[in-house]
PDB file of N, CA and C in Angstrom:
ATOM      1  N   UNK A   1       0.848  -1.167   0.000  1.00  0.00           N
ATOM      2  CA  UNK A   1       0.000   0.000   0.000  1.00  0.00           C
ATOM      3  C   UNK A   1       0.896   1.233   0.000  1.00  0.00           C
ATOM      4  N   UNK A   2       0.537   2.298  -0.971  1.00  0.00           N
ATOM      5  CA  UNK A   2       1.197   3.323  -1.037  1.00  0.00           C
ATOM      6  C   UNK A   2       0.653   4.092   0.436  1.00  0.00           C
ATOM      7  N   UNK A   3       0.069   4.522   0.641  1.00  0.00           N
ATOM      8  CA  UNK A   3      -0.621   5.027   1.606  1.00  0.00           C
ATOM      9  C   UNK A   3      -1.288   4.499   3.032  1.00  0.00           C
ATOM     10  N   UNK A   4      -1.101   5.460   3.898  1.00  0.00           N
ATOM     11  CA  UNK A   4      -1.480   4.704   4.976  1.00  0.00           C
ATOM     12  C   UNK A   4      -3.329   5.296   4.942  1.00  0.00           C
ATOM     13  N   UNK A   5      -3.815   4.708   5.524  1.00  0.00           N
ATOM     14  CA  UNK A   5      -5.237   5.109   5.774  1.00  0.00           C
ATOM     15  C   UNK A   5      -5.512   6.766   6.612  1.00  0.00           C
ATOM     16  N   UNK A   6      -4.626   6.924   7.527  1.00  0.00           N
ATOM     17  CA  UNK A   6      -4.410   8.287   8.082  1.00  0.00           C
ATOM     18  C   UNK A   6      -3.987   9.339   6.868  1.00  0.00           C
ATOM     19  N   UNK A   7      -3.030   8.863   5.827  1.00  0.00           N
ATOM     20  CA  UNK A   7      -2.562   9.812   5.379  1.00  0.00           C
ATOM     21  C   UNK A   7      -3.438   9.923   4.644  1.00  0.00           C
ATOM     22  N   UNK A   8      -4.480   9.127   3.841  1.00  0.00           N
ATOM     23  CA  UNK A   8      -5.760   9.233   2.951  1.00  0.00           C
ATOM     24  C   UNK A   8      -6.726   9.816   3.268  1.00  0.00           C
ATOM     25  N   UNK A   9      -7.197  10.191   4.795  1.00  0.00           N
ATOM     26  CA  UNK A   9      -7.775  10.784   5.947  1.00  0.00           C
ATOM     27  C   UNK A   9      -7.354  11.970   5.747  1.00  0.00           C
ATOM     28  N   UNK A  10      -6.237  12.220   5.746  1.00  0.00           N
ATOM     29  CA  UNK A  10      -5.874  13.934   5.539  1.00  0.00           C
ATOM     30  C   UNK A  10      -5.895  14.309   4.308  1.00  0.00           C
ATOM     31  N   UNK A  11      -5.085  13.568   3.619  1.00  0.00           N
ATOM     32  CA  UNK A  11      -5.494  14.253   1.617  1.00  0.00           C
ATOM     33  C   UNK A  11      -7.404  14.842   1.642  1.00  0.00           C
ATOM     34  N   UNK A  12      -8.406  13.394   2.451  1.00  0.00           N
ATOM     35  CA  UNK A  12      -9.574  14.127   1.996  1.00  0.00           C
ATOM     36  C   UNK A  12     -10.191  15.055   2.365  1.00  0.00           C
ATOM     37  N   UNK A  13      -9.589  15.002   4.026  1.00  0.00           N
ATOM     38  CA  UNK A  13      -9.796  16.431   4.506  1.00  0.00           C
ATOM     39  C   UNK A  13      -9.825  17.555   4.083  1.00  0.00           C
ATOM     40  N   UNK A  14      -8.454  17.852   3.741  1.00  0.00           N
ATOM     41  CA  UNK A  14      -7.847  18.885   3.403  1.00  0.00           C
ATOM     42  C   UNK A  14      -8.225  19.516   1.562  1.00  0.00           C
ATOM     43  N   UNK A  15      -8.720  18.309   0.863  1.00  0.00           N
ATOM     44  CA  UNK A  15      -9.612  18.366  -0.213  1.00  0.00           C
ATOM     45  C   UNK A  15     -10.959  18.946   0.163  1.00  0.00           C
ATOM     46  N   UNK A  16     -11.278  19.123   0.965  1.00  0.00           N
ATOM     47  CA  UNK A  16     -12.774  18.803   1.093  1.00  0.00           C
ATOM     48  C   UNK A  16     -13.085  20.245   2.308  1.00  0.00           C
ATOM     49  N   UNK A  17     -12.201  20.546   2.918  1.00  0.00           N
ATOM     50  CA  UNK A  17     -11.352  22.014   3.189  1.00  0.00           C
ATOM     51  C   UNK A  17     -11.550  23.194   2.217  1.00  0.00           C
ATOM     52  N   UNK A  18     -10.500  22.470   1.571  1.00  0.00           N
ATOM     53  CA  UNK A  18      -9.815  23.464   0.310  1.00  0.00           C
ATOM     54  C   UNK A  18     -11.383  23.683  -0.538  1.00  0.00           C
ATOM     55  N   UNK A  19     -12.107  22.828  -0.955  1.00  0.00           N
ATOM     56  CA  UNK A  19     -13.354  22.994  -1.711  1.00  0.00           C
ATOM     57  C   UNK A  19     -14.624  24.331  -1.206  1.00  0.00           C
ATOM     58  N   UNK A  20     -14.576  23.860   0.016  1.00  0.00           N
ATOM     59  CA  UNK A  20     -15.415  24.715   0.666  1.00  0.00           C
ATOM     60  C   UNK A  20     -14.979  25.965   1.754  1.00  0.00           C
ATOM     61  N   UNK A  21     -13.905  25.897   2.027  1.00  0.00           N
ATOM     62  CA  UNK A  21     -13.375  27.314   2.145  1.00  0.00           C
ATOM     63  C   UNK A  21     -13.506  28.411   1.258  1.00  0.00           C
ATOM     64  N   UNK A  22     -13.557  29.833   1.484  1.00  0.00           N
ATOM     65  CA  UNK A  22     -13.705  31.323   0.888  1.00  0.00           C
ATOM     66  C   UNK A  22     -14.983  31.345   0.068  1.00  0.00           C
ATOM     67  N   UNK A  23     -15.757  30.521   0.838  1.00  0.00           N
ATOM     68  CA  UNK A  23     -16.924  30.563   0.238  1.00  0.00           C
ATOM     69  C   UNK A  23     -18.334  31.286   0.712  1.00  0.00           C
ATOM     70  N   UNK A  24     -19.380  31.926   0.308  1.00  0.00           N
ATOM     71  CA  UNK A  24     -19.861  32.598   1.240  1.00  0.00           C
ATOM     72  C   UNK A  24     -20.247  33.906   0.978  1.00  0.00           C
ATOM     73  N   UNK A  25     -21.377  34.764   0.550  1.00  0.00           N
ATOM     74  CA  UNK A  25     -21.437  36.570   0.434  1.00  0.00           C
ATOM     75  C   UNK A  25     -21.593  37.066   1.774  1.00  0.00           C
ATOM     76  N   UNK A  26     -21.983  36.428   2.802  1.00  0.00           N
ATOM     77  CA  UNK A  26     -22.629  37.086   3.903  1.00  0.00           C
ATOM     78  C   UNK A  26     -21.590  36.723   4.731  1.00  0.00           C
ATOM     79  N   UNK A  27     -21.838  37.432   6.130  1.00  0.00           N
ATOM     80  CA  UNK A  27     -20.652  36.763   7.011  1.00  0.00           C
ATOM     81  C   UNK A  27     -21.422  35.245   7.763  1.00  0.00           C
ATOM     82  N   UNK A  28     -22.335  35.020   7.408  1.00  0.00           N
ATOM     83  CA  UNK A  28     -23.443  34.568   8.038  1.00  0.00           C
ATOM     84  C   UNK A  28     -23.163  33.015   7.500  1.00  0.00           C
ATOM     85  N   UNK A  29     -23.131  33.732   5.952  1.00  0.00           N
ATOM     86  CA  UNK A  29     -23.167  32.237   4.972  1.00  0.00           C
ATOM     87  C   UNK A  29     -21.050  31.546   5.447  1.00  0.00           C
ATOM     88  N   UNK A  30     -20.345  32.519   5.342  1.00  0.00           N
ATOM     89  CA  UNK A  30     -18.985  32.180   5.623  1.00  0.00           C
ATOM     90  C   UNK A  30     -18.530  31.471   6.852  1.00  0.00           C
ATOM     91  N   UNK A  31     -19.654  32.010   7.943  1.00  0.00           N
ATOM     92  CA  UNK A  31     -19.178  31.373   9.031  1.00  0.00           C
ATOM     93  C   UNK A  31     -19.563  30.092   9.021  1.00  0.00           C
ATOM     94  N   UNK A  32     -20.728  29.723   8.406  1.00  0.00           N
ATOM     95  CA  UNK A  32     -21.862  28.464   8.184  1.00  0.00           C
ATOM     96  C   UNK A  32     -21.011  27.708   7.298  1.00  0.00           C
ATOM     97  N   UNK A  33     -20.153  27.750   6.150  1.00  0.00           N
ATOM     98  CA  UNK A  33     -19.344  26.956   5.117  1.00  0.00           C
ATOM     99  C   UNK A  33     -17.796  26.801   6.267  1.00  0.00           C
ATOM    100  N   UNK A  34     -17.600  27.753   6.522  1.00  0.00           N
ATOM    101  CA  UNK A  34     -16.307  27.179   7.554  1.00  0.00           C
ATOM    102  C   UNK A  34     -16.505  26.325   8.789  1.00  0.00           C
ATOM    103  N   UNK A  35     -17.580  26.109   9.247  1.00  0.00           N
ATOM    104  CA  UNK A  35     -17.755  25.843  10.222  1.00  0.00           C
ATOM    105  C   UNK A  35     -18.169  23.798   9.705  1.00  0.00           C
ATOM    106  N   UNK A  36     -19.128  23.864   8.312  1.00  0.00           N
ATOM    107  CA  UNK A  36     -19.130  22.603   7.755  1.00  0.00           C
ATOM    108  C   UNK A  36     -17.960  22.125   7.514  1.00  0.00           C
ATOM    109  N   UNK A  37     -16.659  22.972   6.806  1.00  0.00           N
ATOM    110  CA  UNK A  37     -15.745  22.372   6.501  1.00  0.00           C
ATOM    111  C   UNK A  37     -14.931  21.741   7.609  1.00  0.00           C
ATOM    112  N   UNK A  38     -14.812  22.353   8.507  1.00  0.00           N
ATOM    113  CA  UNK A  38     -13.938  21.908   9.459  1.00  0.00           C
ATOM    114  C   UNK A  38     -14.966  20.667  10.490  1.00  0.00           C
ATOM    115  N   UNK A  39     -16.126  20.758  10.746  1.00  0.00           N
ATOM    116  CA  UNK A  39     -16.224  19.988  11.162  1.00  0.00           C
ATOM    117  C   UNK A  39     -16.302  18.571  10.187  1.00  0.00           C
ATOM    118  N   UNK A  40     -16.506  18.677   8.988  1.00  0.00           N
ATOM    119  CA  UNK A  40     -16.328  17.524   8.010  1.00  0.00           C
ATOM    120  C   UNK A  40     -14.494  17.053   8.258  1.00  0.00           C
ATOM    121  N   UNK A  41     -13.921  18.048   8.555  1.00  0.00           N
ATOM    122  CA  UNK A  41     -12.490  17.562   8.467  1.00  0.00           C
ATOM    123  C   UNK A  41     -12.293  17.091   9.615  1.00  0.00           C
ATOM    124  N   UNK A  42     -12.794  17.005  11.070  1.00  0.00           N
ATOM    125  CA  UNK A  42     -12.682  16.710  11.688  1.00  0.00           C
ATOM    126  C   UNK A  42     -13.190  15.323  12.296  1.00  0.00           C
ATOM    127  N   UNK A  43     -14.178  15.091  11.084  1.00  0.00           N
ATOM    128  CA  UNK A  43     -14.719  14.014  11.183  1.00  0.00           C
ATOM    129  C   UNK A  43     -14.444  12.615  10.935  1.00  0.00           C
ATOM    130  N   UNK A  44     -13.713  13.251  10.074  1.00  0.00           N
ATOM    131  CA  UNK A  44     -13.066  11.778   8.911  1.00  0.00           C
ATOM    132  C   UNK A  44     -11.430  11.951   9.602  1.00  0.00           C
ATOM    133  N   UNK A  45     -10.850  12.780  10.820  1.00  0.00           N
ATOM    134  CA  UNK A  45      -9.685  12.572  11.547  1.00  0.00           C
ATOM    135  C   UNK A  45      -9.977  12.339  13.238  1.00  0.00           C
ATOM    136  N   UNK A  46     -11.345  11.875  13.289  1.00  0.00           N
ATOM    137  CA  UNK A  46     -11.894  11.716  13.906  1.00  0.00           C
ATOM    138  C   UNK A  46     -10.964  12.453  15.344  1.00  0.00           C
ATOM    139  N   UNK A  47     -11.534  13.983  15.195  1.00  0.00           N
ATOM    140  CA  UNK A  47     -11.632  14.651  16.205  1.00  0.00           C
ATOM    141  C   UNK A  47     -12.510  15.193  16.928  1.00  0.00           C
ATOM    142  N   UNK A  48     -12.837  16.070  17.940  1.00  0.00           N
ATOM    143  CA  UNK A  48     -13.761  16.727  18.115  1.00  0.00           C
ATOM    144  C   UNK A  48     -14.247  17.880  17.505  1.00  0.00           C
ATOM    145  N   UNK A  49     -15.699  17.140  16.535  1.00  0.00           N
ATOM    146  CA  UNK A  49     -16.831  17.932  15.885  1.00  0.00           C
ATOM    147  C   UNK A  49     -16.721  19.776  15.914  1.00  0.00           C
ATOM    148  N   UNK A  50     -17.420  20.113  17.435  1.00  0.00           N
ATOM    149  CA  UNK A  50     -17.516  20.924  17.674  1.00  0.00           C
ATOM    150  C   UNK A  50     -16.144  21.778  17.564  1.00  0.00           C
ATOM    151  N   UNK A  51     -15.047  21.256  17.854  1.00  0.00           N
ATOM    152  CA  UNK A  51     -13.916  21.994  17.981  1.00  0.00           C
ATOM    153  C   UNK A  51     -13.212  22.708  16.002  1.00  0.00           C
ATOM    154  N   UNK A  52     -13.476  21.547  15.906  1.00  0.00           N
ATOM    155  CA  UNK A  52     -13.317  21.287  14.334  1.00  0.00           C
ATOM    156  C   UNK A  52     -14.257  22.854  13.658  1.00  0.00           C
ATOM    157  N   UNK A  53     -15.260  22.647  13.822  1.00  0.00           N
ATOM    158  CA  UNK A  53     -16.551  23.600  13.223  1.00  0.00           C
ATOM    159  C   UNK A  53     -16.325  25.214  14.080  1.00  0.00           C
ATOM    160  N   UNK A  54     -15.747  25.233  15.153  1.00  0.00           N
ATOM    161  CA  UNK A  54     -15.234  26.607  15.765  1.00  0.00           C
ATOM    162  C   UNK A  54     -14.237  26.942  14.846  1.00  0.00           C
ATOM    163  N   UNK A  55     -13.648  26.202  14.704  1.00  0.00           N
ATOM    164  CA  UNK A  55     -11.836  26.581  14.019  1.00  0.00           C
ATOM    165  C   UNK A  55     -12.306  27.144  12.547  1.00  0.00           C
ATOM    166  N   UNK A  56     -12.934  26.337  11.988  1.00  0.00           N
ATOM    167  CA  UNK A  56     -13.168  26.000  10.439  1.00  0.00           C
ATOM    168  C   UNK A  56     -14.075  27.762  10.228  1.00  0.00           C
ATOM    169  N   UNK A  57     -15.143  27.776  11.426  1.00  0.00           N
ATOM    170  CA  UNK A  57     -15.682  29.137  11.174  1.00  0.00           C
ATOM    171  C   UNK A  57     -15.277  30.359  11.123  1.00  0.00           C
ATOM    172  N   UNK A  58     -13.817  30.259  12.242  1.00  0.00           N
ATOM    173  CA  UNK A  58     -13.194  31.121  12.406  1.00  0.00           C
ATOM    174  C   UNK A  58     -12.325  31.577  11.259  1.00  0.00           C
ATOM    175  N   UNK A  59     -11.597  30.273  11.139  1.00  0.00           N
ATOM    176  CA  UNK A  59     -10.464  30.616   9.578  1.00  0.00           C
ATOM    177  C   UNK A  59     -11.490  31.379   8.725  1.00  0.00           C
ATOM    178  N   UNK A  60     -12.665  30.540   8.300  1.00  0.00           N
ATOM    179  CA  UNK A  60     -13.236  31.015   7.072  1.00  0.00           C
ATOM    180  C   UNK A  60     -13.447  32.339   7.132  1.00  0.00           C
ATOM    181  N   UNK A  61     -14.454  32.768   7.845  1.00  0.00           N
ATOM    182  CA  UNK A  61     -14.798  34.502   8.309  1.00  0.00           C
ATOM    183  C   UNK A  61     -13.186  34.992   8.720  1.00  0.00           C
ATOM    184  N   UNK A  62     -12.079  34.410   9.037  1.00  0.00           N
ATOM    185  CA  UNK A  62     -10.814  35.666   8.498  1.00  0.00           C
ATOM    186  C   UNK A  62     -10.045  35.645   7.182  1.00  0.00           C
ATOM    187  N   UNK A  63     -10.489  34.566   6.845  1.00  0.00           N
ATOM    188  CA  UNK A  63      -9.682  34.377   5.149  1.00  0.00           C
ATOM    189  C   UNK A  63     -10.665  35.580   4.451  1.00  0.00           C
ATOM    190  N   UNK A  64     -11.871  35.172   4.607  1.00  0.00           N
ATOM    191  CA  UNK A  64     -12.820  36.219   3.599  1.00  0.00           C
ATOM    192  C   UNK A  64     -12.796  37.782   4.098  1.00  0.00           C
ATOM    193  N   UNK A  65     -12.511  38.151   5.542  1.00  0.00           N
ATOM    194  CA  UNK A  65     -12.414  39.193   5.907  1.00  0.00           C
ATOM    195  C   UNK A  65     -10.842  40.082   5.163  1.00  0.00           C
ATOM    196  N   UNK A  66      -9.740  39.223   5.175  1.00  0.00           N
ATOM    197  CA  UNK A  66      -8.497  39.861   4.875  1.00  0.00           C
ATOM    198  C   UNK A  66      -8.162  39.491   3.346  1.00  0.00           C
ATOM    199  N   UNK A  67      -9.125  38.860   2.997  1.00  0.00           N
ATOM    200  CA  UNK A  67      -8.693  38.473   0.900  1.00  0.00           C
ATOM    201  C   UNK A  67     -10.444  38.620   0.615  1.00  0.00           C
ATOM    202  N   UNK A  68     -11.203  39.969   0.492  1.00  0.00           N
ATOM    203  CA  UNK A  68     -12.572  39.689   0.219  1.00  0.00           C
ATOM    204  C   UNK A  68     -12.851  39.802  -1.439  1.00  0.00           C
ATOM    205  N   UNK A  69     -11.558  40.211  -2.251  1.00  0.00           N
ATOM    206  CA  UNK A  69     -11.821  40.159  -3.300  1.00  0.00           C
ATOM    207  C   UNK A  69     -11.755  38.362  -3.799  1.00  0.00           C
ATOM    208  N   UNK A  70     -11.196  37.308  -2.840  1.00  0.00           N
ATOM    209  CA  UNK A  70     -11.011  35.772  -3.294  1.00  0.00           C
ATOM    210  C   UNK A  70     -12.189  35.113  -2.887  1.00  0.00           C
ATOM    211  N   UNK A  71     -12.998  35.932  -1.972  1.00  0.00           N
ATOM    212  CA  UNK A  71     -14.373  35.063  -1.608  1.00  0.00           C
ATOM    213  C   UNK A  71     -15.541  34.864  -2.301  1.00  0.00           C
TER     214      UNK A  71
END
């Protein structure tokens, strides 16, 4: 096996991250897509949900706040 199952765990994460990050017109809708992404990433690295979906909301609403022409 090229891959370990963890490291396949993070490629989809971080796919699946990357997809749904800077996404969003409202701050409303941004916090709501960061908050899915991360808790989806947290899911499949089986961490804690909630912690995951704080983080994910947070990044998102500052990526779109400091690059709003990429959102």
């Amino acid at each position: 096996m090229l891959y370990s199952k963890t490291t396949a765990k993070i490629v989809a994460a971080l796919a699946l991250c990357g997809g749904l990050a800077a996404c969003g017109d409202t701050t409303g809708e941004q916090a709501l897509y960061g908050a899915g992404a991360g808790a989806a990433g947290s899911a499949l690295l089986n961490g804690n949900l909630v912690t995951g979906a704080a983080v994910g909301a947070a990044a998102n609403l500052i990526y779109c706040q400091e690059n709003p022409g990429k959102c």
